[in-house]
Structures are given as C-alpha cells and as structure tokens.
C-alpha atoms as a PDB file:
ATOM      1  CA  UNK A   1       5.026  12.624 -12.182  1.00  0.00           C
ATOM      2  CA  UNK A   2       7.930  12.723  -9.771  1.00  0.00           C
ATOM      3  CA  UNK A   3      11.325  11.541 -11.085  1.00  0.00           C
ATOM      4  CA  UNK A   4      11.514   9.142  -8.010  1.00  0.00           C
ATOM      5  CA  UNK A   5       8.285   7.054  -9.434  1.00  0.00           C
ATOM      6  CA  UNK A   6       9.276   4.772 -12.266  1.00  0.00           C
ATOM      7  CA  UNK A   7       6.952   3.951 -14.692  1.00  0.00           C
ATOM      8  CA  UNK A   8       3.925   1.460 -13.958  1.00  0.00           C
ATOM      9  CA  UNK A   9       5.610  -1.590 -15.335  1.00  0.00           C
ATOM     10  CA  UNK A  10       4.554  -4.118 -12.239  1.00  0.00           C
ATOM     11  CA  UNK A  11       1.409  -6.109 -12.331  1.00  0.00           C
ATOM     12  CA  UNK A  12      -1.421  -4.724 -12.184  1.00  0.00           C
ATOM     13  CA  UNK A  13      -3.839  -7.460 -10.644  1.00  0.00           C
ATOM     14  CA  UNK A  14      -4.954  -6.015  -7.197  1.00  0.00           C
ATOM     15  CA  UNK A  15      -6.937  -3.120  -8.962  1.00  0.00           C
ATOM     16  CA  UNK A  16      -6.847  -3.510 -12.199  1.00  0.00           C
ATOM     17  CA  UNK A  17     -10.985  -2.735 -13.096  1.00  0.00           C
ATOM     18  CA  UNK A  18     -12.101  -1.609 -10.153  1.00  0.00           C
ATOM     19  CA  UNK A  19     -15.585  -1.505  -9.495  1.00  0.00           C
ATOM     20  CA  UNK A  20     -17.113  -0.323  -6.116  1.00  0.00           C
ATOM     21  CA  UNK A  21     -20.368  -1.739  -4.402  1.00  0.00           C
ATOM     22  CA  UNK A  22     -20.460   1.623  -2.650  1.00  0.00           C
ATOM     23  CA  UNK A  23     -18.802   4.935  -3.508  1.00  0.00           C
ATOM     24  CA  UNK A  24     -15.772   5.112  -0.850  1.00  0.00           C
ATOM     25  CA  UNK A  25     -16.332   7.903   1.908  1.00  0.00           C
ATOM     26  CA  UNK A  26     -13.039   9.562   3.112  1.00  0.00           C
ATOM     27  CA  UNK A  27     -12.596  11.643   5.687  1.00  0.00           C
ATOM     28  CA  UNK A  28      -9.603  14.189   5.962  1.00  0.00           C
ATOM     29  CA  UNK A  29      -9.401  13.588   9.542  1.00  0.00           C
ATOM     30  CA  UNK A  30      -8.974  10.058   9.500  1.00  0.00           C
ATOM     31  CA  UNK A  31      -5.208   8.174   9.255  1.00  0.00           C
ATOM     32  CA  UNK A  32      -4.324   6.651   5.860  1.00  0.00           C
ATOM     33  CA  UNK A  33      -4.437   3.225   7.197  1.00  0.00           C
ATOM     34  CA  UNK A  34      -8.501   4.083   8.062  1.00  0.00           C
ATOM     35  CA  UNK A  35      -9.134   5.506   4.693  1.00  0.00           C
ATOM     36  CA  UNK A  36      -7.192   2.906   2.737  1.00  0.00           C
ATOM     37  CA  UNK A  37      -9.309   0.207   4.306  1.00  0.00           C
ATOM     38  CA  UNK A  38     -12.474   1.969   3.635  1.00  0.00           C
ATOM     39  CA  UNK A  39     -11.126   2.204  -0.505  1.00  0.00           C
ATOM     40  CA  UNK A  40     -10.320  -1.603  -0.373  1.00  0.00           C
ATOM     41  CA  UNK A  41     -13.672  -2.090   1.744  1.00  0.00           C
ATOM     42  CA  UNK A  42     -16.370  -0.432  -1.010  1.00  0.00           C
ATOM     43  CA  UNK A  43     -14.543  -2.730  -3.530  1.00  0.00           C
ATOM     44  CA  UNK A  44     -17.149  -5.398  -4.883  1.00  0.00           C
ATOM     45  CA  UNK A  45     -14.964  -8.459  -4.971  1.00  0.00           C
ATOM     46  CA  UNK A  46     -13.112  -7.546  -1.443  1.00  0.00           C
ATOM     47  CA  UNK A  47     -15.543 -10.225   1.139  1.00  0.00           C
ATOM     48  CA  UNK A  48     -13.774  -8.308   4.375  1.00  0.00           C
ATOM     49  CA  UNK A  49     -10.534  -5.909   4.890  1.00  0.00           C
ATOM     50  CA  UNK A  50      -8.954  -6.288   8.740  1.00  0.00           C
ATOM     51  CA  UNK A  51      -6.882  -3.880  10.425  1.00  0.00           C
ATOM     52  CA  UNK A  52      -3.623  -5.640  12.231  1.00  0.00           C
ATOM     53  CA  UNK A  53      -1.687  -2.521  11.935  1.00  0.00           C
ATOM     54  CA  UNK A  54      -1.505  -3.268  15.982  1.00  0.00           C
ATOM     55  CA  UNK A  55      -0.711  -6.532  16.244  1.00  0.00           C
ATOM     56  CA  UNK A  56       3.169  -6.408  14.796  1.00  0.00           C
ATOM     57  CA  UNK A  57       2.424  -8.535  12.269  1.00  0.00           C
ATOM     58  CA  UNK A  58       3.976  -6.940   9.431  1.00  0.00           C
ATOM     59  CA  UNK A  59       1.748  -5.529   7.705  1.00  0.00           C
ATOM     60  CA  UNK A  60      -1.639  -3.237   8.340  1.00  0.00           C
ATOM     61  CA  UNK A  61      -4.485  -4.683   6.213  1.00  0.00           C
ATOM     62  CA  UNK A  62      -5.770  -8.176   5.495  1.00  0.00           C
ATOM     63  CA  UNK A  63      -7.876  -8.021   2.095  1.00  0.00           C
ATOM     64  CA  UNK A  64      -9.827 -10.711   2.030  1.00  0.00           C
ATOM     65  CA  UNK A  65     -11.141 -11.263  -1.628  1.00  0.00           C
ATOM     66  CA  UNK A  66     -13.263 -13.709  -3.437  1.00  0.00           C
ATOM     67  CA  UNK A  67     -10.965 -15.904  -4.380  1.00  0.00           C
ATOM     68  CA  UNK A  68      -7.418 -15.094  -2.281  1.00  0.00           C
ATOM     69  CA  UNK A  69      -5.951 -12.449   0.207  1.00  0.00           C
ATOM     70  CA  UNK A  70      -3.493  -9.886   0.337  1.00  0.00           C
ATOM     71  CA  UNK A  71      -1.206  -8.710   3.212  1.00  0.00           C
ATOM     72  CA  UNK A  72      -1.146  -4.799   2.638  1.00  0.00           C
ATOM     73  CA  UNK A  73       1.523  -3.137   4.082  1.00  0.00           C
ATOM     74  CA  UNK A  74       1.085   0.569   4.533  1.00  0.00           C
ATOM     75  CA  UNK A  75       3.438   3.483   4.055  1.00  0.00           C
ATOM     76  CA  UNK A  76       2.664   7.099   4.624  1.00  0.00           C
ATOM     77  CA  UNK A  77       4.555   9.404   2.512  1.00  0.00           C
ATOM     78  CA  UNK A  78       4.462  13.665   2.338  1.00  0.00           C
ATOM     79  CA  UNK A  79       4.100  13.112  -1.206  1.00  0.00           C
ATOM     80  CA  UNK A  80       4.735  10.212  -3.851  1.00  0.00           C
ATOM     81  CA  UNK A  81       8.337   9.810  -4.889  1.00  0.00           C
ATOM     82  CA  UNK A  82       9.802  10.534  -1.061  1.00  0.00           C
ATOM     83  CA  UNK A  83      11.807   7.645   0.655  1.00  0.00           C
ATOM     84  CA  UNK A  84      10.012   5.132   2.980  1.00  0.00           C
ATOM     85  CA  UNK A  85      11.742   2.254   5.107  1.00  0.00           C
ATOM     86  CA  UNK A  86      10.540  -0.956   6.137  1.00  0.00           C
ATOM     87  CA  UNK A  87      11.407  -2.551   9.403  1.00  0.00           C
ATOM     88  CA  UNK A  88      13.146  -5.728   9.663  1.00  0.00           C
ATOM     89  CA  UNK A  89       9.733  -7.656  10.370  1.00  0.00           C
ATOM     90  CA  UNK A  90       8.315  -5.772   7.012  1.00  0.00           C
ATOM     91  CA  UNK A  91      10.660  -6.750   5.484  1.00  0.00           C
ATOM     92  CA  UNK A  92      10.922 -10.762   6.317  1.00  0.00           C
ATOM     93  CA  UNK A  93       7.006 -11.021   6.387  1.00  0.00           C
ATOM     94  CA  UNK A  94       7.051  -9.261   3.057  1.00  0.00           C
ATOM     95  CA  UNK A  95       9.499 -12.421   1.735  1.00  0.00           C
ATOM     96  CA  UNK A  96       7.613 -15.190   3.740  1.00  0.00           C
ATOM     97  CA  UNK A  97       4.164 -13.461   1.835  1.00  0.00           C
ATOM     98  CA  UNK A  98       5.750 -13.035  -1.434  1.00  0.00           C
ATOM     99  CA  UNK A  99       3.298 -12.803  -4.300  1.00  0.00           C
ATOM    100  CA  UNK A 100       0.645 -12.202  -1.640  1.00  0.00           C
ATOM    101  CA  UNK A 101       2.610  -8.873   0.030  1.00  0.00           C
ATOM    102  CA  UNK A 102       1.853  -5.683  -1.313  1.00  0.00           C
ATOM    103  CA  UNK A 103       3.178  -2.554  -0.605  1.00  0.00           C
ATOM    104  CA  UNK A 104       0.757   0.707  -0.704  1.00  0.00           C
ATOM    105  CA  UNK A 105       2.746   4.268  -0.737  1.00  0.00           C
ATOM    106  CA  UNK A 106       0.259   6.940   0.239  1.00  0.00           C
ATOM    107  CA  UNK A 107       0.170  10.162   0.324  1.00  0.00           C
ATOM    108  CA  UNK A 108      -3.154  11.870   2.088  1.00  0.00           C
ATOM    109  CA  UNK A 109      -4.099  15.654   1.709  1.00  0.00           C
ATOM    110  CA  UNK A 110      -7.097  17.244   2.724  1.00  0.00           C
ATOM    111  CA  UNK A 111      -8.552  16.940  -0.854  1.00  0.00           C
ATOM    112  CA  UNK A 112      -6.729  13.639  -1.915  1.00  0.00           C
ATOM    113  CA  UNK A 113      -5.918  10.327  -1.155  1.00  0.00           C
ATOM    114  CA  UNK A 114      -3.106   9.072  -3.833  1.00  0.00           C
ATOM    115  CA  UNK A 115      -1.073   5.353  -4.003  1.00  0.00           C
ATOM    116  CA  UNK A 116       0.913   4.087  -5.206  1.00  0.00           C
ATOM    117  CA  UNK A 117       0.726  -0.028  -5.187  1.00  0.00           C
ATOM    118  CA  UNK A 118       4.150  -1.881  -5.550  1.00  0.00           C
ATOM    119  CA  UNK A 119       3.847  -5.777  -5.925  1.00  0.00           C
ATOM    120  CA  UNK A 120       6.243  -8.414  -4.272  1.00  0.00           C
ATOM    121  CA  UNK A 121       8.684  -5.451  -2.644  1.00  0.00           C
ATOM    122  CA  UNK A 122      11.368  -7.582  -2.529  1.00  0.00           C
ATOM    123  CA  UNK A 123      11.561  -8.344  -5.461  1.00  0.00           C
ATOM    124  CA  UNK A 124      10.395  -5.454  -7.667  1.00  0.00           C
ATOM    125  CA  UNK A 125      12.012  -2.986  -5.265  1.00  0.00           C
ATOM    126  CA  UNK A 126      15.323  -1.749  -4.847  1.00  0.00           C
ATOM    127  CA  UNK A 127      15.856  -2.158  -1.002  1.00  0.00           C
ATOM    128  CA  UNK A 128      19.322  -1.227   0.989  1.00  0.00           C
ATOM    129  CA  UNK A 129      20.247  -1.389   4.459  1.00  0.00           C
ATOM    130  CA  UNK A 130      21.145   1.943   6.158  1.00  0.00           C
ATOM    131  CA  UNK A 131      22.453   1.274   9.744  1.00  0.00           C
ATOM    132  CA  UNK A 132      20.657   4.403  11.726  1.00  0.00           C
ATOM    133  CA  UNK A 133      18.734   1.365  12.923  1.00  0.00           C
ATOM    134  CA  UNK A 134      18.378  -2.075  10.909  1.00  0.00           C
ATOM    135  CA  UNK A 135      15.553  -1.255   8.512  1.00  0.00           C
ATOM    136  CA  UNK A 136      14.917  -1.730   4.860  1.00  0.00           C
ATOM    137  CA  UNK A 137      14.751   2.124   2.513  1.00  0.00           C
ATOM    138  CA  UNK A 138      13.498   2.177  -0.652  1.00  0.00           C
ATOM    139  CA  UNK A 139      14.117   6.008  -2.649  1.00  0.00           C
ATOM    140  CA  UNK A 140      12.033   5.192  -5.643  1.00  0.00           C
ATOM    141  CA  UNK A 141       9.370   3.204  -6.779  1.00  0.00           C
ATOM    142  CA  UNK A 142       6.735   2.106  -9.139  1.00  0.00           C
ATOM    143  CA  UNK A 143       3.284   0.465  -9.080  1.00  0.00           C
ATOM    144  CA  UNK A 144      -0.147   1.612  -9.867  1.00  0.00           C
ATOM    145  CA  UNK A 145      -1.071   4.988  -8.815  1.00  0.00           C
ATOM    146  CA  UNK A 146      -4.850   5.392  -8.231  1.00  0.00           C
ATOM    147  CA  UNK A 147      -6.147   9.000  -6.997  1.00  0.00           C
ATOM    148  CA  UNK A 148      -9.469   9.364  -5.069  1.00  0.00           C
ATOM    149  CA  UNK A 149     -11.107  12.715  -3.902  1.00  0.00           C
ATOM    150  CA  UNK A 150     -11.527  12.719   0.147  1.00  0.00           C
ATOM    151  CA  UNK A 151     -14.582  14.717   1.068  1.00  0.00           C
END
C-alpha cells in the first residue's frame, strides 16, 4: 500500500458487508463518477443513487439508502496515495453535511476501479489551504479501500 494511505482506522459503515442485488457492470470507457454510481447502484440496501455532479452542489452522488443518505463527493486520482483538493464549496458543504459527507478517492484503470472511502473529511482529514486558488488539499489519507474488476 502506498505510504500516503494511512491505515483503515475510520468507520467503516457505508460498505461495511456489502451485498449486491446485481453484479456491478463497469465499463473502461465510462468517467469514475458513472462507474461509481453504478457500484453504489447494484448495492441491495441503496433505494436510488443521483448524479448532481452538474448542479454545483458540492458533491457528485446522492445515495439514497434504506434508512438515510449520503452526499458522495468524488475525487479522481492517477493512483491512491496522490494529492486531491477540494474547492471552497466542497469543502463548506462537506461541514454543513458532516456525518452524512463522504469523500470517495478513485483511481480507474482499464482493468480496475479502486477507492478509497474517507468519512466526515473535515474532520478525519488533514486539510490546508494553498493559495494557487482558495481550495482545500489533502496529501494523504485513509478510509476503506474496496477494489472491483471493470470489464
């Protein structure tokens, strides 16, 4: 594992036994934010996912589960354990979401699609300001990782 990943020490409720009404159909040629939502979407307790990534909103995906939603923020990576930013609306929707914001670092080959889920960002992260442009950087990380072959 990359030396930029800490150890999975962060909660592990969003996937922690993860059983799929249908096996998950990825497609190489599709972004990360499309194949994410189709993982989240073949989950059995997940009722709907919606893609806002347009809307400036903050986030990318809606999970709708069961019982409660989550606001899934999506970060595209060349591989886990490189740096990632969040813009200042990321970042302040992330806060006003708390609990309910979670952060999923991705990296997509042709043969893989790997995350790397980080829960409340704000709090389990450790964010600084770099002034390029006002936006929130985060070097390393930690979450669960879950792997998935893309046919």
């Amino acid at each position: 594992m990359d030396s930029h990943i800490k150890n999975p020490t962060i909660k592990d409720e969003l996937i922690q036994t993860v059983i799929f009404k249908e096996k998950p159909i990825y497609q190489k040629w599709r972004s990360v934010e499309e194949n994410v939502a189709i993982l989240f979407g073949s989950m059995e307790n997940v009722v709907k996912v919606t893609d806002v990534s347009k809307s400036n909103l903050g986030y990318d995906l809606e999970i709708q589960w069961k019982d409660d939603i989550t606001y899934l923020e999506i970060k595209s990576v060349g591989k886990l354990g490189d740096s990632f930013s969040l813009t200042n609306n990321e970042y302040a929707t992330a806060v006003e979401y708390a609990g309910k914001y979670v952060l999923a670092i991705v990296e997509q080959s042709t043969e893989l699609l790997t995350m790397c889920l980080v829960y409340e960002p704000i709090v389990n992260l450790d964010l600084f300001k770099r002034v390029t442009r006002w936006e929130w950087v985060c070097n390393e990380y930690s979450g669960k990782v879950v792997s998935s072959k893309i046919n």
